[in-house]
Protein backbone atom coordinates (compact mmCIF):
# COMPACT_ATOMS: atom_id res chain seq x y z
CA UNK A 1 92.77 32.16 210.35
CA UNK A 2 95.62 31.06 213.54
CA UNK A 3 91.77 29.65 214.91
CA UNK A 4 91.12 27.23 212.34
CA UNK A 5 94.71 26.34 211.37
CA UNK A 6 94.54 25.56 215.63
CA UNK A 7 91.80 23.46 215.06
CA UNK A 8 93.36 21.30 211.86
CA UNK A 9 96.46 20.75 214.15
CA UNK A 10 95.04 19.64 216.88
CA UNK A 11 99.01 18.73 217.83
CA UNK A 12 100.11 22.65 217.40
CA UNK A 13 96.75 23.04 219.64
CA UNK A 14 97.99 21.01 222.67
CA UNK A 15 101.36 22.59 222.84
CA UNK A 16 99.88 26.29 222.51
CA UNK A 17 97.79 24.78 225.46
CA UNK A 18 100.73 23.09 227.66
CA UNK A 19 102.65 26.61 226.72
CA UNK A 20 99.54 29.05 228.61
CA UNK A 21 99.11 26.92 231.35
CA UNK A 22 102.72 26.62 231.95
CA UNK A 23 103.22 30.54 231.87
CA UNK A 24 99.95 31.92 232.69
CA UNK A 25 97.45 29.11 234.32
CA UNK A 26 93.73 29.22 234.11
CA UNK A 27 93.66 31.98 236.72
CA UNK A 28 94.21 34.97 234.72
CA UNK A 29 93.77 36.46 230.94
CA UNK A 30 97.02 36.36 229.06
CA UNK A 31 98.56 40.25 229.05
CA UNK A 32 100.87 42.18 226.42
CA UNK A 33 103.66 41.37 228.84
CA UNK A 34 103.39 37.70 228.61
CA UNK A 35 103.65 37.48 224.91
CA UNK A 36 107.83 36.65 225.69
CA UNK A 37 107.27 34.48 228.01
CA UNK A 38 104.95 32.69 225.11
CA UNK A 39 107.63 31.71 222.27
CA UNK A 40 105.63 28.78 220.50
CA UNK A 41 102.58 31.59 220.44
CA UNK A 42 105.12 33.41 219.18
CA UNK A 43 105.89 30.91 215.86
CA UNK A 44 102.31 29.93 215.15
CA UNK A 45 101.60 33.82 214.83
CA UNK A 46 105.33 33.34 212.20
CA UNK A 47 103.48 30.37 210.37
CA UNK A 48 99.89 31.78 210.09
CA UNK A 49 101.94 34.80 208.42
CA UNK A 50 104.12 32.52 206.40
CA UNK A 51 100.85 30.58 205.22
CA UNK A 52 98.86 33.45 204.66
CA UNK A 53 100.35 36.79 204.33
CA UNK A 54 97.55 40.40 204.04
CA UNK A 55 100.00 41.57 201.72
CA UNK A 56 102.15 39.56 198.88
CA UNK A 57 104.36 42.90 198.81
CA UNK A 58 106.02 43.72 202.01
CA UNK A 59 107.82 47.08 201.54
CA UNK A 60 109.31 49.40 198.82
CA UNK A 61 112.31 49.34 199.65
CA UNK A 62 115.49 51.30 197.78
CA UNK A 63 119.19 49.77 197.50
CA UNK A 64 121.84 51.61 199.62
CA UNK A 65 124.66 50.37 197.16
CA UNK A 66 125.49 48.46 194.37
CA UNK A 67 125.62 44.66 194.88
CA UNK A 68 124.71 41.82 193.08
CA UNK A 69 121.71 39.41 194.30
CA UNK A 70 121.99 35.65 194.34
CA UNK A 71 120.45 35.26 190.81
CA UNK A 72 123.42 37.07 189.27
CA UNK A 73 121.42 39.97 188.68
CA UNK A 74 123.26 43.24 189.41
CA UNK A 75 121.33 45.91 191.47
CA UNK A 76 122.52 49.81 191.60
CA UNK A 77 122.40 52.15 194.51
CA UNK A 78 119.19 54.06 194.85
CA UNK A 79 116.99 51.69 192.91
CA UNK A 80 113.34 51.27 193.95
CA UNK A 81 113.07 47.48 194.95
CA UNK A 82 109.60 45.81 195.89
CA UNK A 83 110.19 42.43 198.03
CA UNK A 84 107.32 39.55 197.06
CA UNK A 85 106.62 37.87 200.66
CA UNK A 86 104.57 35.47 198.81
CA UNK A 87 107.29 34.01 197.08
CA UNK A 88 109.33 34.10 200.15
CA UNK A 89 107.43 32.62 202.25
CA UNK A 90 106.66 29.63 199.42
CA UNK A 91 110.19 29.12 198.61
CA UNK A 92 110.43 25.05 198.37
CA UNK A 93 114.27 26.05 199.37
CA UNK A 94 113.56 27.79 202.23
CA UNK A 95 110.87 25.73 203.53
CA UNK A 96 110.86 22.13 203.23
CA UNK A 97 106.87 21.13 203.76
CA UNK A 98 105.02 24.27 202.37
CA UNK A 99 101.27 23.20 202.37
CA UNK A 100 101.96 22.10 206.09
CA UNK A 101 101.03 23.79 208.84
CA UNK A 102 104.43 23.45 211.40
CA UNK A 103 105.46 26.68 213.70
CA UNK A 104 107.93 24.38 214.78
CA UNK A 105 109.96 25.14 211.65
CA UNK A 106 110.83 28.32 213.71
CA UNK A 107 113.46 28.55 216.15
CA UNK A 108 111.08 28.77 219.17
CA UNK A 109 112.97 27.16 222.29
């Protein structure tokens, strides 16, 4: 999927480029301990997750305490919760272009 979202963006493309031959040249094969060195690799791995997530449910999760979320809803200790990635990661709120491929929305610098 990162492959053909690559290709689409042929912009996101040129900086994954400019970031690999900055940090790792055409000499050798990137390595596990490059991938810090490699931030924007870093986000468009984020934003092919974001766009496309394996899973819509991300973990069961259970509440340490009692609190109250932001919808007003009140949530007591020791109750099962299951988080929806899906509608995280399509939250118009929490991301302002949705259908648009942009790792740059992460803090990557």
């Amino acid at each position: 999927m990162a492959l053909s979202l690559l290709l689409e963006n042929g912009h996101v493309l040129q900086k994954a480029q400019e970031e690999l031959s900055i940090h790792i040249g055409k000499e050798r094969c990137v390595s596990e301990d490059d991938i810090e060195n490699l931030t924007y690799l870093q986000v468009i791995v984020k934003e092919t997750f974001r766009e496309n997530s394996p899973s819509n449910i991300v973990d069961l999760i259970t509440s340490a305490e009692d609190c109250i979320i932001s919808t007003g809803h009140f949530i007591p200790a020791d109750t099962l919760l299951m988080i929806n990635a899906w509608k995280i990661h399509h939250d118009e709120r929490l991301w302002p272009d949705l259908n648009k491929f942009q790792p740059e929305v992460f803090d990557w610098k």
